[in-house]
Protein backbone atom coordinates (compact mmCIF):
# COMPACT_ATOMS: atom_id res chain seq x y z
CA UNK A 1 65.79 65.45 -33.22
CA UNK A 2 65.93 68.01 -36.41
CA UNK A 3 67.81 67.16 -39.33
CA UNK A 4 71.28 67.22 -38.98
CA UNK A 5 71.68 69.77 -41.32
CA UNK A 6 69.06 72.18 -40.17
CA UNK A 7 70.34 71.87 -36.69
CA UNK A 8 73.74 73.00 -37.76
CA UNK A 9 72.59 75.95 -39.59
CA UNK A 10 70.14 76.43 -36.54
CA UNK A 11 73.48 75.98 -34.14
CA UNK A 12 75.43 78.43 -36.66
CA UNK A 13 72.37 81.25 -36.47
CA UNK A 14 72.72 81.26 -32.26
CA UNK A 15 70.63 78.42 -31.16
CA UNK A 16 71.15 77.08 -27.91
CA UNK A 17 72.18 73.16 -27.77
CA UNK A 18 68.49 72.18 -26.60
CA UNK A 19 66.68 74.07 -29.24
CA UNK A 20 68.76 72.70 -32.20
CA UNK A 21 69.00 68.96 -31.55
CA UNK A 22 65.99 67.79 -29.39
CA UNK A 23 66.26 64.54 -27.88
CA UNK A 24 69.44 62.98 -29.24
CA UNK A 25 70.60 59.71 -30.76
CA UNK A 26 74.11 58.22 -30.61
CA UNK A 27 74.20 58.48 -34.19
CA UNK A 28 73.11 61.94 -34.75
CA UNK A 29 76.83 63.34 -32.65
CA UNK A 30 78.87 62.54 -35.55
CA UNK A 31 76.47 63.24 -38.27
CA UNK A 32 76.12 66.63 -36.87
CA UNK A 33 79.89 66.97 -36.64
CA UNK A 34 79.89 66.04 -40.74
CA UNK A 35 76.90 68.49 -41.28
CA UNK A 36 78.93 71.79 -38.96
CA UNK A 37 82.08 70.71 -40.87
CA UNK A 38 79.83 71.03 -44.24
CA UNK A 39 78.43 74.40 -43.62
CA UNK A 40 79.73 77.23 -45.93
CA UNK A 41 82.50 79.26 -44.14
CA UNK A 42 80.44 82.17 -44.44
CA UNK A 43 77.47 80.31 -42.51
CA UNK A 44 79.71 80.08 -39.80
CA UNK A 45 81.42 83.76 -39.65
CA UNK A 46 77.74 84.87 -39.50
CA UNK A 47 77.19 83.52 -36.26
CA UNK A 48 76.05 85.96 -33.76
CA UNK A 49 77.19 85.57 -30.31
CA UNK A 50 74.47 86.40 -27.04
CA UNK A 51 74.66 89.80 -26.22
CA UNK A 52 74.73 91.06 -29.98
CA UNK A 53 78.46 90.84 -30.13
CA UNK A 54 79.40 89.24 -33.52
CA UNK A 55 81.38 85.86 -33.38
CA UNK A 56 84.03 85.66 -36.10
CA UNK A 57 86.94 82.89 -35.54
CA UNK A 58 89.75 84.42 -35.39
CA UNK A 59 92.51 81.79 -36.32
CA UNK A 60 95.48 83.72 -34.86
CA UNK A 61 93.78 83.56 -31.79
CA UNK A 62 90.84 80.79 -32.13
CA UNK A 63 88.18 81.30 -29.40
CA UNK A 64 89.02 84.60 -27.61
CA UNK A 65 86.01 85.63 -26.99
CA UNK A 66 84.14 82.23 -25.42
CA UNK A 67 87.82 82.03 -23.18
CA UNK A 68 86.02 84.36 -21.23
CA UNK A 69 84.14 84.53 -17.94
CA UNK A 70 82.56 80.90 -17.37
CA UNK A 71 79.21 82.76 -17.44
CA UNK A 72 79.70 83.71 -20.88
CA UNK A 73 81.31 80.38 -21.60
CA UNK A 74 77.69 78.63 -20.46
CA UNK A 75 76.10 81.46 -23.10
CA UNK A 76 78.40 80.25 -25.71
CA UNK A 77 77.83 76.44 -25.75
CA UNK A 78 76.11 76.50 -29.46
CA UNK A 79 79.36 78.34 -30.40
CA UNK A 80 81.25 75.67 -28.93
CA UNK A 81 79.71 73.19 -30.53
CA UNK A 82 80.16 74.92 -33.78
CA UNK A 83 83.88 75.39 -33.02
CA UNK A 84 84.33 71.54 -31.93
CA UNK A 85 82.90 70.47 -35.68
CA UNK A 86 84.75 73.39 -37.34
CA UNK A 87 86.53 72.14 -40.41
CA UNK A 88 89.46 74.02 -38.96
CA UNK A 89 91.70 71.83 -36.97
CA UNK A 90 93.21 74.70 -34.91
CA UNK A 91 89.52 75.73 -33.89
CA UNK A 92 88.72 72.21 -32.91
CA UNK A 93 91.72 71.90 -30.67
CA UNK A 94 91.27 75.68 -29.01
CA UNK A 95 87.30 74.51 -28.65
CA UNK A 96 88.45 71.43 -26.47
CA UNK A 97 89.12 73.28 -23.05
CA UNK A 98 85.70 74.09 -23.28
CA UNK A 99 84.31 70.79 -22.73
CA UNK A 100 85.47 70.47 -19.19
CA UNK A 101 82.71 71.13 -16.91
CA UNK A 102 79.99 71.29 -19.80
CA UNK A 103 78.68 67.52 -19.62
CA UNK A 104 76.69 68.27 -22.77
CA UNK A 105 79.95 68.61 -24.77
CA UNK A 106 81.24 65.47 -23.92
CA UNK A 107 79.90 63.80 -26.80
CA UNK A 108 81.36 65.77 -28.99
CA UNK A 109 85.12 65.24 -27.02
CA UNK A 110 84.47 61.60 -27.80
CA UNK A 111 83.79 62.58 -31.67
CA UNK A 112 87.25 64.26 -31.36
CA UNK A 113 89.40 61.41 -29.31
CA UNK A 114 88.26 59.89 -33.58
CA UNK A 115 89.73 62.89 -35.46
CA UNK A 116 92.13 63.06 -38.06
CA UNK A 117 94.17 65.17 -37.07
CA UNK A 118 96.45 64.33 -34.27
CA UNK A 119 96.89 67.04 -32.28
CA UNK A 120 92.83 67.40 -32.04
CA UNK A 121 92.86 63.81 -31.07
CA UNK A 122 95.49 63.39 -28.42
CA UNK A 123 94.53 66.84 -26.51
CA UNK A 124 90.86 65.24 -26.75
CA UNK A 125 92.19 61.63 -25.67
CA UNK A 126 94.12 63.54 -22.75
CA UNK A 127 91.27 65.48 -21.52
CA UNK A 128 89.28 62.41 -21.49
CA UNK A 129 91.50 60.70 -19.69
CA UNK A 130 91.35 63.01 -16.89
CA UNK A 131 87.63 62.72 -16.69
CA UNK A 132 85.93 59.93 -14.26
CA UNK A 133 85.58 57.00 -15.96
CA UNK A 134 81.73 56.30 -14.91
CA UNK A 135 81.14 59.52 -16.76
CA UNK A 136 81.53 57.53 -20.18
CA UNK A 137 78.56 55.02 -19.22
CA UNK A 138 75.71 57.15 -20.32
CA UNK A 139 77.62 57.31 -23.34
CA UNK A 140 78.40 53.79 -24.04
CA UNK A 141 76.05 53.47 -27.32
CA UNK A 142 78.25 56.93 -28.95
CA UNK A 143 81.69 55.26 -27.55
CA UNK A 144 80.97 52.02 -29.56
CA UNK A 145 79.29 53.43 -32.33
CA UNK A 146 82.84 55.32 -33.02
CA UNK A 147 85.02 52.34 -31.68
CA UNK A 148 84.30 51.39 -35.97
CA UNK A 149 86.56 53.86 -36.73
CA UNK A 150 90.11 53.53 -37.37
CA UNK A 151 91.06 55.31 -34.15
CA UNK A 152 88.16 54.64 -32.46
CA UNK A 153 89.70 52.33 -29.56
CA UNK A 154 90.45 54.94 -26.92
CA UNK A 155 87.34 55.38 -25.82
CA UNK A 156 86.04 51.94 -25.90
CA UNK A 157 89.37 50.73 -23.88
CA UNK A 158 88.58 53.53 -20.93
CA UNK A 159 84.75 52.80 -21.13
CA UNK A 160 85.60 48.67 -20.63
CA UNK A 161 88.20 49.49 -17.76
CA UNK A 162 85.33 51.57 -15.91
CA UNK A 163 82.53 49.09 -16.43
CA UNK A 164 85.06 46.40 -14.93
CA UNK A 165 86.25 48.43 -12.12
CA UNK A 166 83.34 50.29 -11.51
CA UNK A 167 80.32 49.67 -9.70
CA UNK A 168 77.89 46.65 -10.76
CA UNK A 169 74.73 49.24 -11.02
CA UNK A 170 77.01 50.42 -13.55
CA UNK A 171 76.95 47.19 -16.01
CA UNK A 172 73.37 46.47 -14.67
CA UNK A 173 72.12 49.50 -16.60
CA UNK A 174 73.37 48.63 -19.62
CA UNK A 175 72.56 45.35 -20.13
CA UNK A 176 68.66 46.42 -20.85
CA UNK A 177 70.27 48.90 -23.54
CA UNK A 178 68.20 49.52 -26.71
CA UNK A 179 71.42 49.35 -28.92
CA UNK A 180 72.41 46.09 -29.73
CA UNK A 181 75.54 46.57 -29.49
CA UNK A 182 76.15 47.89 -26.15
CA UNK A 183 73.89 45.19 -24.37
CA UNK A 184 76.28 42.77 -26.04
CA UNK A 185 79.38 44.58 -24.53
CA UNK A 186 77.74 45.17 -20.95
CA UNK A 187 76.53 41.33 -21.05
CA UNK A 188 80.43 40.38 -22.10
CA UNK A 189 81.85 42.19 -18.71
CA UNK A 190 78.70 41.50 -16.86
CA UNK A 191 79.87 37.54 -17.27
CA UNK A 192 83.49 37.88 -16.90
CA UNK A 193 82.83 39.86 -13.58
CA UNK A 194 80.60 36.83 -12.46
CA UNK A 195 77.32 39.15 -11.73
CA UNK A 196 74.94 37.34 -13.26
CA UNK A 197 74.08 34.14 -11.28
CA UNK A 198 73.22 30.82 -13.80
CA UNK A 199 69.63 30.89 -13.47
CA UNK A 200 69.10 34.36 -14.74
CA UNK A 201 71.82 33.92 -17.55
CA UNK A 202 69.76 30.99 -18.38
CA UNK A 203 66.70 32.93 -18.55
CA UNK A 204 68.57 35.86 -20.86
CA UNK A 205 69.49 33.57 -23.52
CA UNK A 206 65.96 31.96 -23.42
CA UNK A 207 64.01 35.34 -23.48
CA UNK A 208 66.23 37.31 -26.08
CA UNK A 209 66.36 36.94 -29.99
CA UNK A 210 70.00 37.91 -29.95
CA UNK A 211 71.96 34.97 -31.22
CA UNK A 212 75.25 36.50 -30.05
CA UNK A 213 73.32 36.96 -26.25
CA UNK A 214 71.80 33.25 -26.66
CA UNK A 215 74.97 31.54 -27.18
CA UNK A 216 77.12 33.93 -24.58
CA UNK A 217 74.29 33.25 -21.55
CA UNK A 218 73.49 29.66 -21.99
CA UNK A 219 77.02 28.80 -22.37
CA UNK A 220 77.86 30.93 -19.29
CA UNK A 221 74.73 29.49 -17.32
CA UNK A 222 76.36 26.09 -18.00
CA UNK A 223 79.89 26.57 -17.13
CA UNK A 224 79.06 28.62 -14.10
CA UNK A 225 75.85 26.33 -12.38
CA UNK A 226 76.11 23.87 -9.55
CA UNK A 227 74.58 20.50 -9.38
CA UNK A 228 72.16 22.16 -6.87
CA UNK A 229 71.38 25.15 -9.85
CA UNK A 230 70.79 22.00 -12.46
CA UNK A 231 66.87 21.68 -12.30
CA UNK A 232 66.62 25.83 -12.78
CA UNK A 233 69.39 26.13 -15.35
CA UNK A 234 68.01 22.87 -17.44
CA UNK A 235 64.74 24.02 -16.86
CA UNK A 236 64.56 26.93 -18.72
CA UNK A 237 67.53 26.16 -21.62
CA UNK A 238 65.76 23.03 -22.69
CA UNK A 239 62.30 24.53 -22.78
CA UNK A 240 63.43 27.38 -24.94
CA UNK A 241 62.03 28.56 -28.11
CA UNK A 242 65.19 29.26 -29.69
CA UNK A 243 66.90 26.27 -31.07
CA UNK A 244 70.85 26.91 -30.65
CA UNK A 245 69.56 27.49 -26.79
CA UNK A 246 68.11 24.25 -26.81
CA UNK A 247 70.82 22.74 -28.02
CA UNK A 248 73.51 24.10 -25.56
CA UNK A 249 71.12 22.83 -22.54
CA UNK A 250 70.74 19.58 -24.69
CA UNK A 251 74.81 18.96 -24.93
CA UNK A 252 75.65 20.11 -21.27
CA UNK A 253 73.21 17.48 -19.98
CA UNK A 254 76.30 15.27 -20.88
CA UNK A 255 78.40 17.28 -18.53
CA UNK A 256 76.14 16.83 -15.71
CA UNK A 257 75.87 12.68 -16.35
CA UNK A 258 72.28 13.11 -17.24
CA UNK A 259 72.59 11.20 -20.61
CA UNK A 260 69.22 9.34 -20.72
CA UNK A 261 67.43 12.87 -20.08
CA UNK A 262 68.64 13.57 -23.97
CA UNK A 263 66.34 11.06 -25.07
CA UNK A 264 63.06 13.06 -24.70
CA UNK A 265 65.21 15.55 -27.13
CA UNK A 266 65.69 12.70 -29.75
CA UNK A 267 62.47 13.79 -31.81
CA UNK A 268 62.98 17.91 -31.22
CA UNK A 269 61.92 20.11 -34.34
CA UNK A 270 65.47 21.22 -34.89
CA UNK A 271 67.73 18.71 -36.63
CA UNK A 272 70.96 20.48 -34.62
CA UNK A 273 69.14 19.74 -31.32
CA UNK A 274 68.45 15.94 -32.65
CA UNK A 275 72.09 15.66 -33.07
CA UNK A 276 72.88 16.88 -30.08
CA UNK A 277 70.36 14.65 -28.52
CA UNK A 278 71.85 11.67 -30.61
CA UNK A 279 75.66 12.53 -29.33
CA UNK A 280 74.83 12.63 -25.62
CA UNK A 281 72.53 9.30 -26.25
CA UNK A 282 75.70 7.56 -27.35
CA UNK A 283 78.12 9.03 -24.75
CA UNK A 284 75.99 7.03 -22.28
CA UNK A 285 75.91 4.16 -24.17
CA UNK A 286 72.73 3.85 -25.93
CA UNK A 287 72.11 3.73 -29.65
CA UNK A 288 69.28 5.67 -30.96
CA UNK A 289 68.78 3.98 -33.99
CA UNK A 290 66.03 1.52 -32.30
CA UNK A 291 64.81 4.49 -30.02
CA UNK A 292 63.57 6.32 -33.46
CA UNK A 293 62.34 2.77 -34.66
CA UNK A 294 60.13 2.29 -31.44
CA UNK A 295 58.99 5.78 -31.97
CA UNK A 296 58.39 5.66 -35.40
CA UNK A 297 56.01 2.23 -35.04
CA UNK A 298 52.37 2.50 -34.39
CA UNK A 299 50.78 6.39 -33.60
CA UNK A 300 53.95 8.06 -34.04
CA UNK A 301 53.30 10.89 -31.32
CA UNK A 302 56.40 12.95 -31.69
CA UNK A 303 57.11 14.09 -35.56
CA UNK A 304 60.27 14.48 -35.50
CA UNK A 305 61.31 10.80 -34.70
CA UNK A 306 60.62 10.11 -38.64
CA UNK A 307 63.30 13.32 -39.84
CA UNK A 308 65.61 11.93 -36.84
CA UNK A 309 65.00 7.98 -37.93
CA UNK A 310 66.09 9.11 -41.57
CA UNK A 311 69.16 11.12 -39.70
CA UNK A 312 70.32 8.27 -38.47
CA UNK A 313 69.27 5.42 -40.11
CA UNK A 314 69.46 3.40 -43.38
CA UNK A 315 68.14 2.36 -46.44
CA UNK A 316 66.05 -0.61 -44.73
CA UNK A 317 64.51 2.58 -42.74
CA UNK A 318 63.20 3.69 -45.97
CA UNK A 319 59.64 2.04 -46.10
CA UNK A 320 58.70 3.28 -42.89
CA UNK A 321 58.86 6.54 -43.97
CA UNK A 322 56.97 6.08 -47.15
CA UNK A 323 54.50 4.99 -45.03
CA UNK A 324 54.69 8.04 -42.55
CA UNK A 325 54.15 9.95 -45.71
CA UNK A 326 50.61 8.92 -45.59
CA UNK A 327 50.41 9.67 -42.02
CA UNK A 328 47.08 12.19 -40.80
CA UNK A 329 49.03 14.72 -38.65
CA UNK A 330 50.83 17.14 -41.52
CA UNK A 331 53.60 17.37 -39.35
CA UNK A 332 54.54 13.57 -39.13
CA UNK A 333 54.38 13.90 -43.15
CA UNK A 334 56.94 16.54 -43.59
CA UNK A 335 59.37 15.38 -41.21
CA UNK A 336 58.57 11.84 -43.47
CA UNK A 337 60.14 13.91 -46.31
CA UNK A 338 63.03 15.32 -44.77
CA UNK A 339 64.13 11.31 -43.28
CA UNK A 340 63.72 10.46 -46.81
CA UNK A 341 65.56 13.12 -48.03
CA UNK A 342 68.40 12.52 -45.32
CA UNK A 343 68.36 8.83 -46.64
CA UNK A 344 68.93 9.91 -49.93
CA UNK A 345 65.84 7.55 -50.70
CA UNK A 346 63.42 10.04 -52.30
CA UNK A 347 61.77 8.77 -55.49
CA UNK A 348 60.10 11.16 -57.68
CA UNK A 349 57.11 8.81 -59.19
CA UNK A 350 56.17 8.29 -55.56
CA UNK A 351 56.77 11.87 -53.97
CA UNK A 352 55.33 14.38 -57.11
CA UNK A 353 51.78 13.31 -55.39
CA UNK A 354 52.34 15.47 -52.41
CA UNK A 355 52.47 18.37 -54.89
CA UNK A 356 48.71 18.05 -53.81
CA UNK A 357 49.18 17.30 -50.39
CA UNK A 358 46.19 19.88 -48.24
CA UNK A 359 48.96 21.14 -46.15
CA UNK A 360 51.07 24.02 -47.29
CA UNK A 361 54.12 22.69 -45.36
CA UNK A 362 54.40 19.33 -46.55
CA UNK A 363 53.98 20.91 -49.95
CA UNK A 364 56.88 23.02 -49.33
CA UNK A 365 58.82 19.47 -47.72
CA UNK A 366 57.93 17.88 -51.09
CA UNK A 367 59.19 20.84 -53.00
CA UNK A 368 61.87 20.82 -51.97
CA UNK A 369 63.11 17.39 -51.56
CA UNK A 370 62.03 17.19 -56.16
CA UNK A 371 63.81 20.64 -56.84
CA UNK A 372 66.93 18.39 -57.89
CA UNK A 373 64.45 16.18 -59.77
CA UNK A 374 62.72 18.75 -61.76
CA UNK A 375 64.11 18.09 -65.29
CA UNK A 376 62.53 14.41 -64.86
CA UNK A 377 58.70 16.10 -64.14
CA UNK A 378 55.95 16.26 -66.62
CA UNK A 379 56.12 20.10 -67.81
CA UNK A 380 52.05 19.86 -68.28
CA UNK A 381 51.48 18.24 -65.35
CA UNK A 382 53.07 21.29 -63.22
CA UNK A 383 51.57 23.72 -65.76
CA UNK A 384 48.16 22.47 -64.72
CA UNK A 385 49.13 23.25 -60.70
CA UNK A 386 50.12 26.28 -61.93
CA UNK A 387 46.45 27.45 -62.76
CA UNK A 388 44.98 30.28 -60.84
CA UNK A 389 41.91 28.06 -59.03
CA UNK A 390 44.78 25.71 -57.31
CA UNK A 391 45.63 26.77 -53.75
CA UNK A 392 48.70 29.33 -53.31
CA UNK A 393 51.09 26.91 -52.23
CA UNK A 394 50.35 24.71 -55.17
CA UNK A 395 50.90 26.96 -57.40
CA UNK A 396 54.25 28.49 -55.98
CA UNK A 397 55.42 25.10 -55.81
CA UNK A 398 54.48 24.20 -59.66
CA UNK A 399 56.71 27.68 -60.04
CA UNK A 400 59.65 26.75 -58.42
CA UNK A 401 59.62 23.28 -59.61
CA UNK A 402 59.24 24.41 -63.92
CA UNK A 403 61.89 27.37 -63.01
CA UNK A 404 64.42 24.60 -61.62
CA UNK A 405 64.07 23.00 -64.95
CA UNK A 406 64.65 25.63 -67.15
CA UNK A 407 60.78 26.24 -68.18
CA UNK A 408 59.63 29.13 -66.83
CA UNK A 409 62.32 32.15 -66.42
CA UNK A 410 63.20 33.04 -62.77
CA UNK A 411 61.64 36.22 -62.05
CA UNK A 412 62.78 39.82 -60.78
């Protein structure tokens, strides 16, 4: 759309609704109802209403002229929408019976139901009221944007009771929203009214990068499945990308008695899914402890066994994962680091060497686990990794390693 601004002066000079604003965002209602309010009085008294006649507001008797035939109410919607944003409360509460029967003011009445003043507010709350509720669902993204106000609730309370009692196509067409927040509220009554069935709630949290949508879909997928929905609804949580889905899909596979299953989860990437995995391994009786020693003997095939053997373990754990620090895949190494650093068994002589490790993450591992250590490192020795020939993550690493110790100051 225009600029706020230049569509109010455009709106103020005669333009029609269309030709001001363009294609609309939820934001842009009450930004144009700051920029109307803004204009200088005499901006507005110049307005110039169709047919020639001259539009002045007349506060004894606000809106005189557009009370008129409905024809020339229709000819007068930019001068409605100036009188709904008029700084003048009177006007704004005259300009309301206009928005009955004029869909494209109804924004605008929900910008009101938020006023100030309160008789703008109720007589806009009371028209609303009268209005079908489905006629606030193309609106839902403006209703919640204003529900931050102080008396923003109104709306929000009428749109919720609609989208509960209304029709499920209703909810349905919400829940692909492009505003955040409204595809959180539409997925909120879309569970509590049961519509979603488990194996597409499980899907939702594993194809969206919402946290708020992961957690409210996998944990609904769970408590709503039947053993003969297991297989789909395990499926996909357990598979997912995210890690707090994996980890719901990981826990509830104590609810359905599948304990052992967690095992396979015992060396994920994500230490919360490892604990979960850990937790449901116990519940069913099994220590993991020798499951991450098995797994950490010989080729060590999953990497995360030697950050989960370190999670679990003890000090007598220690020199296998020295050992794993040595290991070919990069991966096995920097999960080697973070056991160690879970055992609180890191040494600095014996880490500092995989300062020069080939692969950027286990330099970042090692980092990391000597940042506490810094004060005990040679300063020349991390000057010389600092030199512009060493590779990038070197020399970040010599950076962040003389900063922690107070030789280089932090920069920015």
């Amino acid at each position: 759309m225009n600029d706020v601004r230049t569509a109010a002066r455009q709106l103020a000079a005669g333009a029609s609704l269309h030709e001001a604003l363009g294609p609309v965002s939820a934001a842009s209602w009450p930004e144009l109802d700051h920029a109307i309010r803004d204009l200088p009085r005499w901006e507005l008294g110049a307005y110039v209403a169709p047919g020639g006649r001259r539009l002045r507001w007349d506060l004894t008797a606000p809106l005189s002229y557009l009370r008129g035939g409905r024809s020339r109410r229709a000819q007068s919607e930019s001068a409605a929408v100036i009188a709904l944003c008029h700084h003048d409360g009177r006007i704004r509460e005259s300009a309301l019976d206009l928005v009955p029967g004029s869909p494209a003011l109804l924004p605008l009445l929900l910008v009101r139901c938020t006023d100030w003043a309160a008789p703008v507010r109720d007589r806009a709350r009371a028209l609303l009221s009268e209005m079908p509720l489905s006629t606030l669902v193309p609106c839902a993204e403006l209703v919640l944007l204003l529900a931050r106000r102080e008396q923003g609730r109104f709306a929000v309370d009428l749109l919720d009771r609609g989208l509960r009692e209304g029709p499920a196509t209703q909810v349905e067409a919400l829940l692909a929203s492009e505003d955040r927040t409204t595809r959180r509220f539409a997925h909120r009554i879309a569970v509590d009214r049961g519509l979603l069935a488990p194996g597409r709630l499980a899907r939702l949290a594993a194809g969206c990068d919402d946290a708020t949508l992961q957690d409210l879909c996998a944990d609904a997928a769970i408590a709503s499945m039947r053993d003969e929905e297991h297989d789909d609804v395990f499926g996909v949580l357990l598979a997912a990308r995210a890690t707090r889905v994996r980890a719901a899909g990981v826990t509830a596979l104590r609810r359905a008695g599948r304990h052992d299953a967690a095992r396979a989860w015992l060396a994920d990437r994500s230490g919360v899914v490892r604990a979960c995995a850990r937790y449901v391994v116990r519940q069913g009786g099994t220590d993991p402890l020798p499951l991450y020693r098995a797994m950490c003997a010989g080729e060590v095939d999953e990497p995360g066994a030697a950050a989960g053997l370190g999670e679990c373990g003890d000090r007598s754990d220690a020199g296998t994962l020295w050992a794993l620090t040595n290991h070919p895949a990069p991966a096995v190494r920097v999960h080697a680091v973070s056991g160690l650093r879970a055992l609180d068994a890191v040494t600095r002589d014996r880490l500092i060497r995989l300062i020069d490790d080939p692969s950027p993450a286990v330099v970042r591992a090692a980092t990391r686990a000597l940042l506490p250590e810094a004060a005990g490192l040679s300063r020349e020795w991390l000057s010389e990794r600092d030199a512009p020939d060493r590779p990038r993550a070197v020399r970040v690493a010599a950076q962040r390693l003389l900063r922690a110790a107070g030789w280089l100051r932090p920069t920015g």
